[in-house]
Protein backbone atom coordinates (compact mmCIF):
# COMPACT_ATOMS: atom_id res chain seq x y z
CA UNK A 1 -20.91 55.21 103.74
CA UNK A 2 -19.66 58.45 105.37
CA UNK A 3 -18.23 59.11 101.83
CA UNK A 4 -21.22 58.42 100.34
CA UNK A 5 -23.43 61.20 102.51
CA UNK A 6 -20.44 63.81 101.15
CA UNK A 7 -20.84 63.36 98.00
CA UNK A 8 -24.71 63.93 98.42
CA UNK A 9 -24.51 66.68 100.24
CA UNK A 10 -21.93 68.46 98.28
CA UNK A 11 -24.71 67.63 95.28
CA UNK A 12 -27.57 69.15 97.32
CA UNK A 13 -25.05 72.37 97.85
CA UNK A 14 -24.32 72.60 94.19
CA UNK A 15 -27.83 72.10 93.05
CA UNK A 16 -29.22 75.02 95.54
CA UNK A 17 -26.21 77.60 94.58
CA UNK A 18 -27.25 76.76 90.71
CA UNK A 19 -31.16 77.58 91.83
CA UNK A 20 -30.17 80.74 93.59
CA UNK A 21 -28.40 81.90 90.60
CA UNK A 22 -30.73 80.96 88.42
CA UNK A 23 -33.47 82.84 90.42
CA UNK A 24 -32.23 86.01 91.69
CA UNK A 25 -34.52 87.90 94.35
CA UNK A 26 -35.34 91.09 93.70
CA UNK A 27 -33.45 94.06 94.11
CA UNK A 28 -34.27 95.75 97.66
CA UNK A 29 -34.09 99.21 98.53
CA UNK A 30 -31.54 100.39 100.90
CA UNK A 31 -32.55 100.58 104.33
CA UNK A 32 -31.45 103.70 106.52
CA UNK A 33 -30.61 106.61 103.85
CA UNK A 34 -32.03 109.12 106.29
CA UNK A 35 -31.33 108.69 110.32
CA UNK A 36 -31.69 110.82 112.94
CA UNK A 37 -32.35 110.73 116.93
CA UNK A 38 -34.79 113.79 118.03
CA UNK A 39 -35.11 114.92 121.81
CA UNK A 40 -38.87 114.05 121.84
CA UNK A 41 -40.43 110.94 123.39
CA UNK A 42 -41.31 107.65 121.43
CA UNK A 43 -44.60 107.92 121.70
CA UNK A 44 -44.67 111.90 120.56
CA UNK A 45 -42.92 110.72 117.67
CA UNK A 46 -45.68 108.04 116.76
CA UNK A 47 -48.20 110.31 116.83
CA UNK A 48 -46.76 112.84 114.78
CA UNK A 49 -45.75 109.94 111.92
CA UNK A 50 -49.01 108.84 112.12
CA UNK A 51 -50.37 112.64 110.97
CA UNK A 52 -47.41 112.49 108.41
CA UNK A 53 -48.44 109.37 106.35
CA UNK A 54 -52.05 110.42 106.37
CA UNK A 55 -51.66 114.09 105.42
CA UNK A 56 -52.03 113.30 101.70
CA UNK A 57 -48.51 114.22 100.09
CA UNK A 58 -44.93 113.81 99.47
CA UNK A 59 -42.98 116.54 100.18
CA UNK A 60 -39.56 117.39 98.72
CA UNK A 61 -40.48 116.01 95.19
CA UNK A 62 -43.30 116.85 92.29
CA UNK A 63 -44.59 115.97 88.92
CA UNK A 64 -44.64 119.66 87.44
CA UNK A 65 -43.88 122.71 87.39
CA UNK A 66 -44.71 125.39 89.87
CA UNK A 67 -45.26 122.75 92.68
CA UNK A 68 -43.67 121.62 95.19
CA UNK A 69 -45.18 118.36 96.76
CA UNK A 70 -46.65 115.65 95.34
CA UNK A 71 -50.37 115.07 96.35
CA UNK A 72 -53.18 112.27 96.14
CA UNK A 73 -50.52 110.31 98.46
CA UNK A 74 -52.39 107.44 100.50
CA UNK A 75 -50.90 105.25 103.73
CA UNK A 76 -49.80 101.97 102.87
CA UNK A 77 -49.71 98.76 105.30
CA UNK A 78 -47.50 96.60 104.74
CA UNK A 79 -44.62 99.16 103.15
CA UNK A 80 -44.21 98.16 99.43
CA UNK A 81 -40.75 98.22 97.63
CA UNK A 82 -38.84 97.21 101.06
CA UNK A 83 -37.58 94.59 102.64
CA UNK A 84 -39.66 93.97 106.00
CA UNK A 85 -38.58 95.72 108.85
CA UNK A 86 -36.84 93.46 111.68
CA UNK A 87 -35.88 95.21 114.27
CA UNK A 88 -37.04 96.96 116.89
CA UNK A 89 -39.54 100.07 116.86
CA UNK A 90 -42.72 100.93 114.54
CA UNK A 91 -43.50 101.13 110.76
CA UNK A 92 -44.80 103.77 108.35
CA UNK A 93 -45.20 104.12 105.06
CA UNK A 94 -46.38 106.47 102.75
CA UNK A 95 -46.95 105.74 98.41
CA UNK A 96 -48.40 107.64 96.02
CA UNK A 97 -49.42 105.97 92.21
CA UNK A 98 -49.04 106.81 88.95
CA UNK A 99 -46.75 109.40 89.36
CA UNK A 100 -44.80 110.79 86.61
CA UNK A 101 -40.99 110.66 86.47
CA UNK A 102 -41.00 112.21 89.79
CA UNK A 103 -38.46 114.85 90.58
CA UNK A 104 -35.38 114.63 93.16
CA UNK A 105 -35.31 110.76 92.31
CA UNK A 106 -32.09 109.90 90.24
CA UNK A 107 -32.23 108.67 86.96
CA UNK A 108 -36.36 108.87 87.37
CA UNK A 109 -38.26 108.08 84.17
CA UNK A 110 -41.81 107.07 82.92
CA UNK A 111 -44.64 106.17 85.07
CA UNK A 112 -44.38 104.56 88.62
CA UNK A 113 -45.08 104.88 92.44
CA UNK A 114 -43.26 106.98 95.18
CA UNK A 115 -42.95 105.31 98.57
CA UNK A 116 -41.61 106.48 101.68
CA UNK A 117 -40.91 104.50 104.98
CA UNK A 118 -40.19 105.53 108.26
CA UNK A 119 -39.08 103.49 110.94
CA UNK A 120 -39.41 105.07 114.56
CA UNK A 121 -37.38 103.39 117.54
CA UNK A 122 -37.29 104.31 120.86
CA UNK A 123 -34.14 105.42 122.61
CA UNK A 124 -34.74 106.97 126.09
CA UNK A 125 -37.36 108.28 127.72
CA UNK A 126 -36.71 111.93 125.83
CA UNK A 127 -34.77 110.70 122.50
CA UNK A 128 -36.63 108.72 119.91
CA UNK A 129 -34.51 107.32 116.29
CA UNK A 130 -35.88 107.81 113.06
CA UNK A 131 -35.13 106.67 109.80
CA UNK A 132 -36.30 107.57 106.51
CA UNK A 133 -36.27 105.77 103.08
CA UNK A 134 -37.52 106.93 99.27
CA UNK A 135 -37.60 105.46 96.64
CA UNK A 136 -39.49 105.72 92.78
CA UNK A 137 -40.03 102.10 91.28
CA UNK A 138 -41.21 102.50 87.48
CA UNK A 139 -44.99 100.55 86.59
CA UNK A 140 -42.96 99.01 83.46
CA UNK A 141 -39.74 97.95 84.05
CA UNK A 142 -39.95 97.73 87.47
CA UNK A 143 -36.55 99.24 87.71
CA UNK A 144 -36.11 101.11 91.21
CA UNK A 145 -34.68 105.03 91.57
CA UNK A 146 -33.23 106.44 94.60
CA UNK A 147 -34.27 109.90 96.45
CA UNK A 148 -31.24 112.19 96.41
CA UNK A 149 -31.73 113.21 99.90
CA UNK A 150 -34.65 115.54 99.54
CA UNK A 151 -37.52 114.19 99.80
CA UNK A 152 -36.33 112.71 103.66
CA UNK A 153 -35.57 115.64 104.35
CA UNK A 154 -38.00 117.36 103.24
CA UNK A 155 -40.64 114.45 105.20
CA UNK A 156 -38.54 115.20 108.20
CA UNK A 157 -38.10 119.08 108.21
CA UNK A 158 -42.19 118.85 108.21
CA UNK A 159 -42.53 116.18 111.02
CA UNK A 160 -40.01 118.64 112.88
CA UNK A 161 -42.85 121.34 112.96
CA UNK A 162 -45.14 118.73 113.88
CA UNK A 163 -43.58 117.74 116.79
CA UNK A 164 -43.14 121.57 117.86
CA UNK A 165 -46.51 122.04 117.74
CA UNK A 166 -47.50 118.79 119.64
CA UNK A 167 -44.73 120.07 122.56
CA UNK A 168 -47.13 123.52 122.97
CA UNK A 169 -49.62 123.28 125.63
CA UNK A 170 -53.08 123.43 124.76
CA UNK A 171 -54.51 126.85 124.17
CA UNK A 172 -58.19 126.86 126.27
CA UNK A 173 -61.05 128.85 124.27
CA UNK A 174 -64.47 130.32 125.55
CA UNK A 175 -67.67 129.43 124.44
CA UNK A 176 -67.49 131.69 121.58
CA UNK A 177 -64.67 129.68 120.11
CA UNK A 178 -61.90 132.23 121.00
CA UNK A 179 -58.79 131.76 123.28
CA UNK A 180 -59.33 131.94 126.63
CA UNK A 181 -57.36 134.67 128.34
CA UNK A 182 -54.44 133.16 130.86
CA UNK A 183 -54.33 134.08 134.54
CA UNK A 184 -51.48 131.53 136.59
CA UNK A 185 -50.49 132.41 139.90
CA UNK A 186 -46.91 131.10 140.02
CA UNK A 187 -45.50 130.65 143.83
CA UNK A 188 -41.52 131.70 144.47
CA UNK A 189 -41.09 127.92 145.19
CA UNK A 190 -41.55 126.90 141.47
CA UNK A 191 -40.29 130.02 139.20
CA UNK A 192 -36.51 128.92 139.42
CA UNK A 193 -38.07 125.12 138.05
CA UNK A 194 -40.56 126.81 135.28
CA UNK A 195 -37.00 128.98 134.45
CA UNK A 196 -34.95 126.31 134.03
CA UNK A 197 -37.15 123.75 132.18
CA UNK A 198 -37.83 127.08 129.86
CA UNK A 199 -33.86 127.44 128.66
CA UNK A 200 -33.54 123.33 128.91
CA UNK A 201 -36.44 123.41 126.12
CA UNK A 202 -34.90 126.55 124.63
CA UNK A 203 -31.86 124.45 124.13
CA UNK A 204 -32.97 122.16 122.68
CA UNK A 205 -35.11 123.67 119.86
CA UNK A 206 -31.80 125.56 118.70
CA UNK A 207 -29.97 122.14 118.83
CA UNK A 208 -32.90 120.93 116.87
CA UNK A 209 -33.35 123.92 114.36
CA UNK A 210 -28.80 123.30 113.94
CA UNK A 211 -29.40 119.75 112.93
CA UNK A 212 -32.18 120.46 110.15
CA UNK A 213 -30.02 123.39 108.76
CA UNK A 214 -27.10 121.03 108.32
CA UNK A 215 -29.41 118.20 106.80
CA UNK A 216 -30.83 120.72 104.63
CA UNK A 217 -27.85 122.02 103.66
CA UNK A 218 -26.43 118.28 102.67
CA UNK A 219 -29.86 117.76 100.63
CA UNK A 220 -28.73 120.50 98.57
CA UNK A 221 -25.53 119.63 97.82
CA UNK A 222 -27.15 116.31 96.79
CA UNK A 223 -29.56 117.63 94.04
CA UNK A 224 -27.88 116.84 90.96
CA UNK A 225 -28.65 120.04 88.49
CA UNK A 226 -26.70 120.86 85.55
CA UNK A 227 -26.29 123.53 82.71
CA UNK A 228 -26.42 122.78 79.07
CA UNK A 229 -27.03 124.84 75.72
CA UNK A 230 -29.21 124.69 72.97
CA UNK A 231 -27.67 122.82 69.94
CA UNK A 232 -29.59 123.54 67.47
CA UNK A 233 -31.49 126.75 65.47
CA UNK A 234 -35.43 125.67 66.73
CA UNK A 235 -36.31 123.47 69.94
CA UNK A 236 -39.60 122.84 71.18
CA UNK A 237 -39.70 122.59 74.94
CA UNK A 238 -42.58 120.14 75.42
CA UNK A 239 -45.36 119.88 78.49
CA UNK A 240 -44.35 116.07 77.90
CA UNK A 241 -41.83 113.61 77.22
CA UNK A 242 -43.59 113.08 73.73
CA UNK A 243 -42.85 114.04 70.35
CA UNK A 244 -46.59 115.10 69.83
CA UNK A 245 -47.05 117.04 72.94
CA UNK A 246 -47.67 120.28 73.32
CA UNK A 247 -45.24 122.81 73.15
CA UNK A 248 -44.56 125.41 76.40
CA UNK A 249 -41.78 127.14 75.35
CA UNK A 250 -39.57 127.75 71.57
CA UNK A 251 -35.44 127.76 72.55
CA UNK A 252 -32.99 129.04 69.74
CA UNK A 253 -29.91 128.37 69.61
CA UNK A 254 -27.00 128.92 72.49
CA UNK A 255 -30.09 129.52 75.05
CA UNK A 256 -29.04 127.89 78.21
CA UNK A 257 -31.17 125.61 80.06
CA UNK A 258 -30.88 123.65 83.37
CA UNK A 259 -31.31 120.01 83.23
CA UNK A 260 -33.98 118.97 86.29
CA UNK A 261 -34.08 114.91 85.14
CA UNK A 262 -32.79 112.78 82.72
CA UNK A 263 -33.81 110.05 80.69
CA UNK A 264 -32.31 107.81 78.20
CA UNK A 265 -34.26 110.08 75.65
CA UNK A 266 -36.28 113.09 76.75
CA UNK A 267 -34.61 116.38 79.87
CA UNK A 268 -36.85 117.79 81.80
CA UNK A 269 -35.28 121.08 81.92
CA UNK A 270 -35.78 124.84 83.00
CA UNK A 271 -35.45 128.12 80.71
CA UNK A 272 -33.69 131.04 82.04
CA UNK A 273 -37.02 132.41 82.42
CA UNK A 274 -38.20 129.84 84.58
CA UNK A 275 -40.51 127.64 82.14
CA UNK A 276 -40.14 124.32 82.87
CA UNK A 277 -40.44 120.95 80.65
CA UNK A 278 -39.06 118.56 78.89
CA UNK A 279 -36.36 118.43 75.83
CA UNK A 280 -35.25 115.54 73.61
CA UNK A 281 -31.33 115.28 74.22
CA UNK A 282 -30.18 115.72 70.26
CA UNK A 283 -31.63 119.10 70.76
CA UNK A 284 -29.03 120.07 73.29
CA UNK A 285 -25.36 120.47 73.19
CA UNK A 286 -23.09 117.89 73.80
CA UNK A 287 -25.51 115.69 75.09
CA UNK A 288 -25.78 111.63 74.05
């Protein structure tokens, strides 16, 4: 009998592994590609995340050029393209639709959505952790591209100023709308306090302006641009990743360009005059 209930249960095991593989799940996104603890309270940080996911763009990437940001970028509740959050703290989450082959996401091509998360824990009564995920999942193929760095860090450098300005006391006004000019009588008792907590918060701005010049700095090193020629004695540099679209710019031959994105087929690319768009790879040498 006991050998019986083995056998059975070694058949359930077999049957379930076969069903799993059978089935995959789908592909998460990484959790945690951008972390970093900030000397401002939990709730501070809440409030400036909640300004951040409603403030109608993505920073750090775009859709053409002479941008910078992509706009028409909505809230989203629950946070699509992630796994759901367990553990402690509060989630955000940011999307924007129909975006096309967004830039600063690797390997990005066709037509999909941009989301961004952010996941806000508390620490200590003056340190809050943050993390920050991208990602660009295509409309077609479903098939999911990483941020390089930039975007979260681009997300974060402008919650940073955020939280600045929520630190500054309020500014009092007049009737007439204008700021109301400041008169405090300070006693002896309190001006060695007021000078202290003024280089404690001195300190830590600089330690906070050291860490976004270092994450900044990383983000850079992370953009993946490259340099490439033209191959051949006429290329059209198109608005679009189409044969049929409009031309924004004739390259000759030996004119160097710098690859932005690729795709299987079609680099979006930028002239040594700064013209940006896209170029089918068999007009470029070397290239697949």
């Amino acid at each position: 009998m006991r050998s019986g209930t083995l056998r059975h249960l070694r058949l359930l095991c077999l049957v379930l592994l076969l069903a799993s593989l059978a089935y995959p799940r789908k592909k998460e996104a990484p959790a945690g590609t951008f972390s970093i603890d900030v000397d401002h309270p939990y709730d501070r940080v809440v409030d400036a995340l909640r300004d951040l996911v409603n403030n109608g763009v993505i920073l750090g990437t775009f859709e053409y050029k002479d941008t910078q940001e992509l706009p028409d970028a909505e809230s989203a509740h629950p946070c699509p393209f992630f796994k759901p959050w367990r553990g402690t703290g509060e989630v955000f989450c940011k999307i924007r639709r129909k975006a096309l082959s967004p830039a600063h996401f690797i390997g990005s091509n066709d037509m999909g959505t941009v989301a961004v998360r952010y996941v806000v824990q508390p620490l200590a009564r003056n340190s809050t952790r943050l993390f920050i995920d991208a990602i660009f999942v295509e409309d077609a193929r479903r098939q999911e591209h990483p941020s390089d760095g930039f975007v979260e860090t681009s997300e974060f450098g402008y919650l940073q100023q955020h939280l600045k300005e929520l630190a500054l006391p309020p500014v009092p006004v007049t009737a007439q709308g204008r700021p109301a000019p400041q008169v405090e009588q300070v006693d002896a008792s309190r001006s060695g306090d007021l000078q202290q907590a003024i280089t404690d918060q001195r300190a830590a701005l600089d330690a906070a302006n050291a860490a976004l010049s270092q994450l900044e700095a990383r983000a850079q090193q992370l953009r993946t641009i490259a340099m490439a020629r033209i191959g051949v004695e006429r290329a059209e540099m198109k608005a679009f990743p189409y044969v049929h679209a409009q031309a924004a710019q004739v390259l000759g031959r030996g004119d160097e360009v710098t690859i932005l994105v690729k795709s299987p087929y079609w680099y979006r690319v930028r002239s040594a005059e700064g013209q940006e768009g896209w170029l089918h790879h068999s007009d470029l040498e070397g290239q697949p």
